[in-house]
Protein backbone atom coordinates (compact mmCIF):
# COMPACT_ATOMS: atom_id res chain seq x y z
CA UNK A 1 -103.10 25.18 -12.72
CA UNK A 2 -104.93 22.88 -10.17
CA UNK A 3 -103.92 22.44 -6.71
CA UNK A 4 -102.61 19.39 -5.65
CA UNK A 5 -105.07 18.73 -2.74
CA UNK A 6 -107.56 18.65 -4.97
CA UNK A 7 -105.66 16.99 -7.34
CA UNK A 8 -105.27 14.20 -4.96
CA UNK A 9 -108.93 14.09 -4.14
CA UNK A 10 -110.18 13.48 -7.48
CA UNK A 11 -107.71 10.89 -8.35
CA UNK A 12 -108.93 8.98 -4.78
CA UNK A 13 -112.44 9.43 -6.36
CA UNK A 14 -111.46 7.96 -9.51
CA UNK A 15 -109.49 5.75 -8.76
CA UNK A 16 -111.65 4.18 -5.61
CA UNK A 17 -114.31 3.09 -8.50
CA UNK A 18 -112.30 0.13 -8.55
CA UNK A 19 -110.20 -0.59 -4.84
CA UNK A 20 -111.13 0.03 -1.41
CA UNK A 21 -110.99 4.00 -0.22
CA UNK A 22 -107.55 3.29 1.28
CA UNK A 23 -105.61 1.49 -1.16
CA UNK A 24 -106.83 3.68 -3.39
CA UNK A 25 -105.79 6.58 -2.16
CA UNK A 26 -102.14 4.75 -1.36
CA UNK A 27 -102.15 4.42 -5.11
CA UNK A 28 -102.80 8.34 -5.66
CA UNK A 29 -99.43 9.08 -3.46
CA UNK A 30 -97.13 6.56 -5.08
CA UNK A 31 -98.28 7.97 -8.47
CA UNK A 32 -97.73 11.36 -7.29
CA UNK A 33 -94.76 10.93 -5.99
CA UNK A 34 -93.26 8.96 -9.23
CA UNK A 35 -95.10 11.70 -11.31
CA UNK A 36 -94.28 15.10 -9.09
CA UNK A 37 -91.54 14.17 -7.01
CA UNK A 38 -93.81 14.86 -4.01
CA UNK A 39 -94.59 13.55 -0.69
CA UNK A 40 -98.17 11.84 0.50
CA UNK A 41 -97.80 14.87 3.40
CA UNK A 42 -96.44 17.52 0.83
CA UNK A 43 -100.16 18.58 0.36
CA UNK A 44 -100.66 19.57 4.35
CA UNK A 45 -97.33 20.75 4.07
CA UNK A 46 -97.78 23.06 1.06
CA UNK A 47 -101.49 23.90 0.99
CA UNK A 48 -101.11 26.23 -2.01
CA UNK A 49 -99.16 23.69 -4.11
CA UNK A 50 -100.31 23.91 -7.56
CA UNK A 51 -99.67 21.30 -10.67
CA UNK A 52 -99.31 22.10 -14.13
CA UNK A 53 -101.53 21.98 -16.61
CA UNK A 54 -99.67 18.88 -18.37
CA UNK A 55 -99.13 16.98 -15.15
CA UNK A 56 -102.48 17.26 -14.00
CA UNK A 57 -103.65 15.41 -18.02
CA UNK A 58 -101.05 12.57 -17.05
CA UNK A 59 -102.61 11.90 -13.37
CA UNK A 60 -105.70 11.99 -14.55
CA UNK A 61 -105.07 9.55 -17.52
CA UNK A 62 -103.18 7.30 -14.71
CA UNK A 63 -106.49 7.60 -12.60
CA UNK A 64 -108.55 6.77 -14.93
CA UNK A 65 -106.29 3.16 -15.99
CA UNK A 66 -106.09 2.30 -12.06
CA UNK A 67 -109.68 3.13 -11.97
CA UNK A 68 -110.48 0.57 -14.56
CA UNK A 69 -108.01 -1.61 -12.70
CA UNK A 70 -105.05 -1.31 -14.04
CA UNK A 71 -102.23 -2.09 -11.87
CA UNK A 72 -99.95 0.73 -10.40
CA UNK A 73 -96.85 -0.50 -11.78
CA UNK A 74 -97.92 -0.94 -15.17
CA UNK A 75 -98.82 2.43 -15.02
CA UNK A 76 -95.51 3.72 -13.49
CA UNK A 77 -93.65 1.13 -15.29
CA UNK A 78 -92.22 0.14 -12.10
CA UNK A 79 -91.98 -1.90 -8.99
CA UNK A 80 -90.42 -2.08 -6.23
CA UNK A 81 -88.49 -5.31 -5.01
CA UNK A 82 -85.61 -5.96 -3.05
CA UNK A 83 -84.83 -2.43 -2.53
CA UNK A 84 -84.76 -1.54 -6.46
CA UNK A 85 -87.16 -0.11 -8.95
CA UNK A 86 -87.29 -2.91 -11.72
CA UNK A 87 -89.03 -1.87 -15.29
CA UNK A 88 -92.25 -3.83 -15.52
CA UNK A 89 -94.99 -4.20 -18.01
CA UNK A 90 -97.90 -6.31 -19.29
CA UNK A 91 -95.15 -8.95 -20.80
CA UNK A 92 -94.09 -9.56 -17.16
CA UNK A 93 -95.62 -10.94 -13.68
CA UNK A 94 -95.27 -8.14 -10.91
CA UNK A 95 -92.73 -8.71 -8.72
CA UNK A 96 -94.08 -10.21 -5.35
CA UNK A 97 -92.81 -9.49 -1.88
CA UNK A 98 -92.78 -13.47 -0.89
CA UNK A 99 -90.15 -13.57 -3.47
CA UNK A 100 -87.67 -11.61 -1.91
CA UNK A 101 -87.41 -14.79 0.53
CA UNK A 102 -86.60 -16.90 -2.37
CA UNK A 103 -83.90 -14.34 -3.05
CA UNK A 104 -82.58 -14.01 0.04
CA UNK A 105 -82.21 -17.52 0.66
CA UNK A 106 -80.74 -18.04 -2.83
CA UNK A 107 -78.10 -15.68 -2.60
CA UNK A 108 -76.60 -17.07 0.88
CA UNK A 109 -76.43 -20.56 -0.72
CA UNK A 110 -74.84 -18.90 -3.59
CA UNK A 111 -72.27 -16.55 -1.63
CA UNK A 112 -71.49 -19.65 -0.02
CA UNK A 113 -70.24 -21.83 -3.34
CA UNK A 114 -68.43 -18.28 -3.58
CA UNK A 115 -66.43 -18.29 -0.52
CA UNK A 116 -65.73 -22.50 -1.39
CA UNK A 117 -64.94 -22.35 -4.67
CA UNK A 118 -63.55 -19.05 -6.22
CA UNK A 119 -66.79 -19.10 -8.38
CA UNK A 120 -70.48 -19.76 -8.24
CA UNK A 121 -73.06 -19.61 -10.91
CA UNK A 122 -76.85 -19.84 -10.54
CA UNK A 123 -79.94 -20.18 -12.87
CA UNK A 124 -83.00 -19.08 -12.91
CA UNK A 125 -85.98 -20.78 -14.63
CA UNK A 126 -88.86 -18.58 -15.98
CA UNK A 127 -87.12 -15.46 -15.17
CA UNK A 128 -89.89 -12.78 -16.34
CA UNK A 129 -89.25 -9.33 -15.34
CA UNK A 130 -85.60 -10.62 -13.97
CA UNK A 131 -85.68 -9.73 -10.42
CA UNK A 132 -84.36 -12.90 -9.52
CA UNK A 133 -82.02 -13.09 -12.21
CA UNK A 134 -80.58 -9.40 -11.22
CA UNK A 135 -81.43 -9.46 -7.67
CA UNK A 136 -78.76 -12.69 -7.46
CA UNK A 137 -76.74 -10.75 -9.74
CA UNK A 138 -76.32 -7.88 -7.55
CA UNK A 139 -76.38 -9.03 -4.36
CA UNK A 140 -73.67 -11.26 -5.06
CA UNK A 141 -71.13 -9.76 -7.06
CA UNK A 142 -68.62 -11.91 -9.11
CA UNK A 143 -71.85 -14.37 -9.50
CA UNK A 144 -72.16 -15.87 -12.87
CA UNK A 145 -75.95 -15.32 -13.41
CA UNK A 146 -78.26 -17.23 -16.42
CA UNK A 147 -81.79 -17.01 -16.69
CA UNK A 148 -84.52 -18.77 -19.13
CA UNK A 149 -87.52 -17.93 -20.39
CA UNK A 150 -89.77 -18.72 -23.49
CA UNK A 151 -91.18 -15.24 -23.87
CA UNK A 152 -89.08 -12.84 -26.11
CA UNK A 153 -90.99 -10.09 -24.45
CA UNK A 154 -90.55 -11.05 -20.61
CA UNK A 155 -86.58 -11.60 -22.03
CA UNK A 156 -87.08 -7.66 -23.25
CA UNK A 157 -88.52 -6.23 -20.28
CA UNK A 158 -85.55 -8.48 -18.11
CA UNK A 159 -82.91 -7.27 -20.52
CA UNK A 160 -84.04 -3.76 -19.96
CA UNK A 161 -83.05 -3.21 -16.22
CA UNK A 162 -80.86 -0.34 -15.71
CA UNK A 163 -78.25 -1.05 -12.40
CA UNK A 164 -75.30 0.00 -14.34
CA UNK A 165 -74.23 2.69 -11.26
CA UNK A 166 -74.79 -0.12 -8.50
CA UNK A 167 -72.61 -2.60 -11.17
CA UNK A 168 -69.81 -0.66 -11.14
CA UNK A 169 -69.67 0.19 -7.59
CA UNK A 170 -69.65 -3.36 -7.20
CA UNK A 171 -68.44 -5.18 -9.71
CA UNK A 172 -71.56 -7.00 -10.22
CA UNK A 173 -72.01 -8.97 -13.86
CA UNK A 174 -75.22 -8.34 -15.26
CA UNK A 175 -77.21 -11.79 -15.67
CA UNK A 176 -77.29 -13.87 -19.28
CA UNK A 177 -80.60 -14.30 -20.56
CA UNK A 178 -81.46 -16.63 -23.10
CA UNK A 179 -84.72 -17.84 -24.55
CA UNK A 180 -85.71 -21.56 -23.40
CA UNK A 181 -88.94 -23.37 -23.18
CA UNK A 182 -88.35 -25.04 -19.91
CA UNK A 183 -90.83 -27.51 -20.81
CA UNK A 184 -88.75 -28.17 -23.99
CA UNK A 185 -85.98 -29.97 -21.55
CA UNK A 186 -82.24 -29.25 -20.19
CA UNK A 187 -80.24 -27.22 -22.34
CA UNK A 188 -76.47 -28.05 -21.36
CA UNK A 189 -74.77 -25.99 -23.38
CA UNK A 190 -74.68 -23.25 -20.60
CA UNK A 191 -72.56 -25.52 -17.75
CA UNK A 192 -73.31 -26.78 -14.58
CA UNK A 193 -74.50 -24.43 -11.47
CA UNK A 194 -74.10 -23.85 -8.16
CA UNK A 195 -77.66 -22.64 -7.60
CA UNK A 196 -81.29 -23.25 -9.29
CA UNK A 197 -83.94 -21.27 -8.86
CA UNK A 198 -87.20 -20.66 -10.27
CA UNK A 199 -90.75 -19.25 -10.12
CA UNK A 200 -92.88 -20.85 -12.78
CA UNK A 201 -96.76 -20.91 -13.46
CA UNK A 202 -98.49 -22.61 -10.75
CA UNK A 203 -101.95 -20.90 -10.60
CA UNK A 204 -104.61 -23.67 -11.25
CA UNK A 205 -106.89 -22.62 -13.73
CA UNK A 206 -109.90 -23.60 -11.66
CA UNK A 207 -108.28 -20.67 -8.95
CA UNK A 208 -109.28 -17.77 -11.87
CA UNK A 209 -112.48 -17.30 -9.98
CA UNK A 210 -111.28 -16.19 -6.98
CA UNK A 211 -108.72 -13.69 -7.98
CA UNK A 212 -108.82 -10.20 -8.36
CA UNK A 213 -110.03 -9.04 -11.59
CA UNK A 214 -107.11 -6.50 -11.39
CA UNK A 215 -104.62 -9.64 -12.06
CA UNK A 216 -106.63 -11.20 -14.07
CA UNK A 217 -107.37 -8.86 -16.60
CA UNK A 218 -103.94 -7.47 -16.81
CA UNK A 219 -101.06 -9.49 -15.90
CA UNK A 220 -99.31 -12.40 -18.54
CA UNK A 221 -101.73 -15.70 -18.16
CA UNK A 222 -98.62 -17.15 -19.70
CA UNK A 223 -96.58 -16.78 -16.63
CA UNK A 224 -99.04 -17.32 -13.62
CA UNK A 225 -101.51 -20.52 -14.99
CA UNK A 226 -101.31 -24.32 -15.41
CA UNK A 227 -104.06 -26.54 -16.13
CA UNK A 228 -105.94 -28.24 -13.32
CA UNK A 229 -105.52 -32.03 -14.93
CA UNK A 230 -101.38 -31.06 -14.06
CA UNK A 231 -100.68 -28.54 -12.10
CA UNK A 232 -96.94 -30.21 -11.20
CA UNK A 233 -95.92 -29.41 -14.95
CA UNK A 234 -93.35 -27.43 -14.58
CA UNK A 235 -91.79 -28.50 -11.44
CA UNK A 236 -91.22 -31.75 -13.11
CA UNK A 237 -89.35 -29.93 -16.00
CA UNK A 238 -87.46 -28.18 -13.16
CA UNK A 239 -86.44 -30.89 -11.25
CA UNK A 240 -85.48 -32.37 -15.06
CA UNK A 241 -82.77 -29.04 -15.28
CA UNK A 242 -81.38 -29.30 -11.58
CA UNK A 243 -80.70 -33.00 -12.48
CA UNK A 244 -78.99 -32.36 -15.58
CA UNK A 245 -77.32 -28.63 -14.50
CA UNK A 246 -77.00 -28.78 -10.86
CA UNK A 247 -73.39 -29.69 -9.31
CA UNK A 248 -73.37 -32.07 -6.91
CA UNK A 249 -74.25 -30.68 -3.46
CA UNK A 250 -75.90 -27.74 -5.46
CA UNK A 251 -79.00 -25.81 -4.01
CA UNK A 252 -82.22 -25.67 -5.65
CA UNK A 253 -85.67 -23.82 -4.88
CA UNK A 254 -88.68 -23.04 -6.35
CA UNK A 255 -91.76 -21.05 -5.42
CA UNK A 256 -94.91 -22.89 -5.09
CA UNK A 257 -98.73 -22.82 -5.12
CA UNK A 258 -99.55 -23.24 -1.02
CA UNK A 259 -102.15 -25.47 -2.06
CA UNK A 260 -99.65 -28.13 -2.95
CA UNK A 261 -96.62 -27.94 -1.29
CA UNK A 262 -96.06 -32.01 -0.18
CA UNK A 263 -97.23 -33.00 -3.62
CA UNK A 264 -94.44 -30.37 -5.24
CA UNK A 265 -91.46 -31.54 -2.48
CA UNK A 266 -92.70 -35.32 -3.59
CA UNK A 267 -91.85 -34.15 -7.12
CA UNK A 268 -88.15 -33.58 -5.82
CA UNK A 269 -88.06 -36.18 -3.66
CA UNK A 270 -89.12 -39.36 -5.92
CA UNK A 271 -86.14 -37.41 -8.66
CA UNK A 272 -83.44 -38.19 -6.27
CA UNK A 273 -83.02 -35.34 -4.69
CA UNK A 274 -82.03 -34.83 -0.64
CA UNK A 275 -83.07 -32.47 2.01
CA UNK A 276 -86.29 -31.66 0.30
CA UNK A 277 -88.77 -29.38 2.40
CA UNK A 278 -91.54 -26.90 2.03
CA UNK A 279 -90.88 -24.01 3.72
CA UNK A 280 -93.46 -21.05 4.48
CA UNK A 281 -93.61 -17.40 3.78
CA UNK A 282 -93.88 -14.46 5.96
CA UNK A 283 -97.67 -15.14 6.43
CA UNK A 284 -97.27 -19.16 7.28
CA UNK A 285 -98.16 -20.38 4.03
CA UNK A 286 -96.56 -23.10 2.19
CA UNK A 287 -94.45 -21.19 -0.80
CA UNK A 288 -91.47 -22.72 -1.54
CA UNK A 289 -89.80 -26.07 -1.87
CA UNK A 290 -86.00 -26.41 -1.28
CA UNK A 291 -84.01 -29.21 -2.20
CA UNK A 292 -80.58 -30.55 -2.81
CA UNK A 293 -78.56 -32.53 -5.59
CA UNK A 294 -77.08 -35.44 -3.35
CA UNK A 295 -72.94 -35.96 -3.78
């Protein structure tokens, strides 16, 4: 048996080879607390807490990964957005706090079509892990909900959420996933939408050398780079889809690379689109681009 004071000292040690003192030892806590059930005070609390033999192998295994600099919630297997755990892995992007904007604002626009129409269905482009996909899904139940994606093993990972407690308390319809090269073109066998959404690639390449080696090293290159020579790529191929699968007066957004954020809206703009505009995060930088199909 090893007390868990200690316990949580030698997993800040460890684990601080790689991140600052403090976010390292935030790491220890949320992996206790997935791992023990216990509280970042439950130590000062219960000085004499001790951890099992077998529990104190698994920390230290999960020390030793977020030492090298392996993320926390490939570790777990989880992460927190919108208020839910989601299942993530090395198939899938992390889910992102400035996201949860694109979410929000998404499901108004598609609560509204609700409230008009009887109905409303939205899609979401390079879906990943699926918190978009279920986050619209849940938060706005009776939603028709398709997402794309041309990994089978994001698709996996998205299929694998577990809500089916909050579904039936709702009567929210789990999202549709299907595999799709966005790239590829419009696939209209799926019906028109009320709402488009997506968060594609949009990492230059020539931006690898300033990121943290933790992302780097670990998370799907697939999902967060384009190449320098076109970095608009897929946000052409989006605005392709809305064109093709969004109803008139429909409501489309995407999340962008700050760095770019009149040259994206142009992308909209010059495909017909109205009321195009970049709008900022919760830390003032450009991140999204919202846009709609004119009657």
């Amino acid at each position: 048996m090893m007390l868990l004071k200690d316990l949580i000292n030698e997993g800040k040690q460890t684990v601080s080879g790689f991140y600052p003192e403090r976010e390292a030892q935030e790491m220890v806590f949320v992996f206790l607390e997935h791992l023990l059930g216990t509280r970042r005070y439950t130590h000062v609390l219960e000085p004499e807490r001790t951890v099992s033999p077998s529990d104190v192998a698994c920390a230290r295994s999960a020390f030793s990964r977020m030492g090298a600099g392996e993320p926390l919630q490939y570790v777990t297997g989880k992460a927190f957005f919108y208020g839910r755990d989601f299942n993530v892995g090395p198939d899938v992007l992390i889910p992102r706090p400035e996201t949860e904007l694109l979410c929000r604002t998404a499901a108004m626009q598609l609560r509204e079509a609700y409230s008009c129409n009887g109905a409303s269905r939205a899609l979401d482009l390079c879906t990943g892990s699926g918190c978009i996909a279920w986050t619209l899904a849940l938060e706005c139940p009776g939603a028709e909900v398709v997402a794309a994606d041309i990994s089978e093993a994001a698709l996996s990972v998205a299929s694998s959420q577990d809500f089916s407690a909050e579904m039936s308390a709702s009567g929210a319809v789990a999202p549709h996933f299907i595999a799709a090269d966005v790239l590829a073109g419009p696939l209209c066998s799926h019906g028109m939408f009320d709402v488009i959404v997506s968060n594609p690639p949009y990492v230059l390449d020539r931006e690898k050398s300033v990121m943290r080696d933790n992302v780097l090293a670990h998370e799907p290159h697939l999902a967060l780079f384009v190449p320098d020579e076109d970095p608009l790529v897929f946000f052409r191929a989006v605005a392709l889809w809305a064109g093709a699968l969004l109803r008139p007066g429909g409501f489309g957004m995407v999340e962008i690379n700050e760095s770019l954020g009149q040259e994206t809206a142009d992308v909209f703009m010059n495909a017909g689109f109205g009321d195009v505009s970049v709008e900022k995060d919760l830390n003032g930088r450009d991140r999204f681009v919202k846009f709609i199909r004119i009657l």
